[in-house]
C-alpha atoms as a PDB file:
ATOM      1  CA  UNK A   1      36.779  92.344 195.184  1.00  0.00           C
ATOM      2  CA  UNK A   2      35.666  88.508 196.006  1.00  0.00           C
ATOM      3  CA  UNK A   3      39.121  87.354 195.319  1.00  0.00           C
ATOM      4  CA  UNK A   4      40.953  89.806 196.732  1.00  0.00           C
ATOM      5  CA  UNK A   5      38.769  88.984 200.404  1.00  0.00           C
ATOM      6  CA  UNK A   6      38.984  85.279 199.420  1.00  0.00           C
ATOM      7  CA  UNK A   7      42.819  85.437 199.595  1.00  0.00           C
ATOM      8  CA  UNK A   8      43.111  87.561 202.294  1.00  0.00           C
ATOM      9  CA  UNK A   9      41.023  85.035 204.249  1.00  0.00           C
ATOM     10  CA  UNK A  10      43.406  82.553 203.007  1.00  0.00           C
ATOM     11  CA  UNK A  11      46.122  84.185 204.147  1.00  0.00           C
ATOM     12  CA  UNK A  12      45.220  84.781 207.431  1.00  0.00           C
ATOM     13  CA  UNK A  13      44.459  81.069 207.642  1.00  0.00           C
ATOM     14  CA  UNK A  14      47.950  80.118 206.524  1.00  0.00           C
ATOM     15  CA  UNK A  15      49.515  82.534 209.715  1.00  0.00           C
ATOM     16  CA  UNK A  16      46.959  80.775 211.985  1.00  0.00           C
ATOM     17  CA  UNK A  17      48.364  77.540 211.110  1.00  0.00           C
ATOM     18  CA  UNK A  18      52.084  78.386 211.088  1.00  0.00           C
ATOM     19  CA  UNK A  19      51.862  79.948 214.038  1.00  0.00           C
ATOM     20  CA  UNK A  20      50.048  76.909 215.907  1.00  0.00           C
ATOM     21  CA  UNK A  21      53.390  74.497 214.024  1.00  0.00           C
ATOM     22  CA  UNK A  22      55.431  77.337 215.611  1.00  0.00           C
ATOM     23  CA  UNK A  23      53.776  76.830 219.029  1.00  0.00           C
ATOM     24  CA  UNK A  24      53.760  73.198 218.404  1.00  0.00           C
ATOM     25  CA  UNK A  25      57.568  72.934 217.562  1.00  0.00           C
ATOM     26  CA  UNK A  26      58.827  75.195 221.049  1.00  0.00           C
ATOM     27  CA  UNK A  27      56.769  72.894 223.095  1.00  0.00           C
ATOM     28  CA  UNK A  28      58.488  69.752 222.071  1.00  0.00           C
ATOM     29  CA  UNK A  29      61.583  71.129 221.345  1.00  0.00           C
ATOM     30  CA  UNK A  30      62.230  70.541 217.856  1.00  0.00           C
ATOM     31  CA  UNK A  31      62.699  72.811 215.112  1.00  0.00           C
ATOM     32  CA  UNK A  32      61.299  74.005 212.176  1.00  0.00           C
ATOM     33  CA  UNK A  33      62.303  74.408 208.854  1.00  0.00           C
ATOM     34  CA  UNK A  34      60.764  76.621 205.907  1.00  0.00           C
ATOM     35  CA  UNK A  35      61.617  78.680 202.901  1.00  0.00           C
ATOM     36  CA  UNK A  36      61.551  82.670 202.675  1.00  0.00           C
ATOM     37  CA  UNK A  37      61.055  84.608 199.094  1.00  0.00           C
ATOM     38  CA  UNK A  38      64.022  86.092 200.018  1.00  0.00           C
ATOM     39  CA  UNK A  39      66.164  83.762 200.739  1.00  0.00           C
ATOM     40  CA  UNK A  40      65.252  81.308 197.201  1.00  0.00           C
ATOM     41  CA  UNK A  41      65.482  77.711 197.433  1.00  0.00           C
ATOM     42  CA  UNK A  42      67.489  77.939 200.798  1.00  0.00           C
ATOM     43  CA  UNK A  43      65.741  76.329 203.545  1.00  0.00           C
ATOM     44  CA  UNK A  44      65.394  78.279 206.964  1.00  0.00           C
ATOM     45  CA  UNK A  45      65.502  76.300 210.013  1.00  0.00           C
ATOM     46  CA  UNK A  46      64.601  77.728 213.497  1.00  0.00           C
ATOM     47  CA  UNK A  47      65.055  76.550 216.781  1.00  0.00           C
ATOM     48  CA  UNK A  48      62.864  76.583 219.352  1.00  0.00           C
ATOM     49  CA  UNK A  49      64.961  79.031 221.788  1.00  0.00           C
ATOM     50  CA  UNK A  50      64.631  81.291 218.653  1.00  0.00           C
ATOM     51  CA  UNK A  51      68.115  80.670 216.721  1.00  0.00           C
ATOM     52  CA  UNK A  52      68.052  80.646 213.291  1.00  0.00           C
ATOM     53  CA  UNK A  53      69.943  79.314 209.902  1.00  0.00           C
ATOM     54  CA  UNK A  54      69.975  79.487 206.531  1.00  0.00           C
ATOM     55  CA  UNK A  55      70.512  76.172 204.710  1.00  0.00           C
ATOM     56  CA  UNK A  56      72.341  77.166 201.892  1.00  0.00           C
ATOM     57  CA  UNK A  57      72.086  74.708 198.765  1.00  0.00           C
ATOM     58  CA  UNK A  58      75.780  74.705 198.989  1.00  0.00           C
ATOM     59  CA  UNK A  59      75.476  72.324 201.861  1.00  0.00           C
ATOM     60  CA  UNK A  60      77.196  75.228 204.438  1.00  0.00           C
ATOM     61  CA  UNK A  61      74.601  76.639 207.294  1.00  0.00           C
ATOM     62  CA  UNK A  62      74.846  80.176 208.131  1.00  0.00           C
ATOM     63  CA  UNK A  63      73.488  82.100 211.160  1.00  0.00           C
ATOM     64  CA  UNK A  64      70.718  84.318 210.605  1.00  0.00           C
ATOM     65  CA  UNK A  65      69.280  86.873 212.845  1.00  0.00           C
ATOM     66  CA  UNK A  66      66.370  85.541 215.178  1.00  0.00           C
ATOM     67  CA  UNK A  67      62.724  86.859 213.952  1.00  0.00           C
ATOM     68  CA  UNK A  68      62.100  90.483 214.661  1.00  0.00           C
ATOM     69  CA  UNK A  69      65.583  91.494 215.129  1.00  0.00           C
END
């Protein structure tokens, strides 16, 4: 049950500090770029107005729907 709490802890931690880079990243107007499970290797990048892409190893960028939508 330790580890189980112990990564759940962690966890939380990790949303505390991406949503602080989130915060971060509208303020100054940049955006910023991570990967999703489901999306692979393919790197997401996300504006601060809330747009989104998909980075597709391909080299193409795609238009994905903005967070909640």
């Amino acid at each position: 049950m330790l580890l189980l709490e112990q990564h759940a802890r962690r966890a939380e931690a990790i949303g505390r500090i991406g949503e602080k880079v989130r915060a971060d990243a509208q303020a100054t107007g940049t955006p910023i770029s991570y990967t999703e499970p489901a999306c692979g290797t393919d790197v997401i990048r996300e504006w601060p107005d809330g747009r989104r892409e998909r980075l597709k190893a391909d080299g193409s960028v795609v238009a994905i729907p903005i967070r909640g939508r």
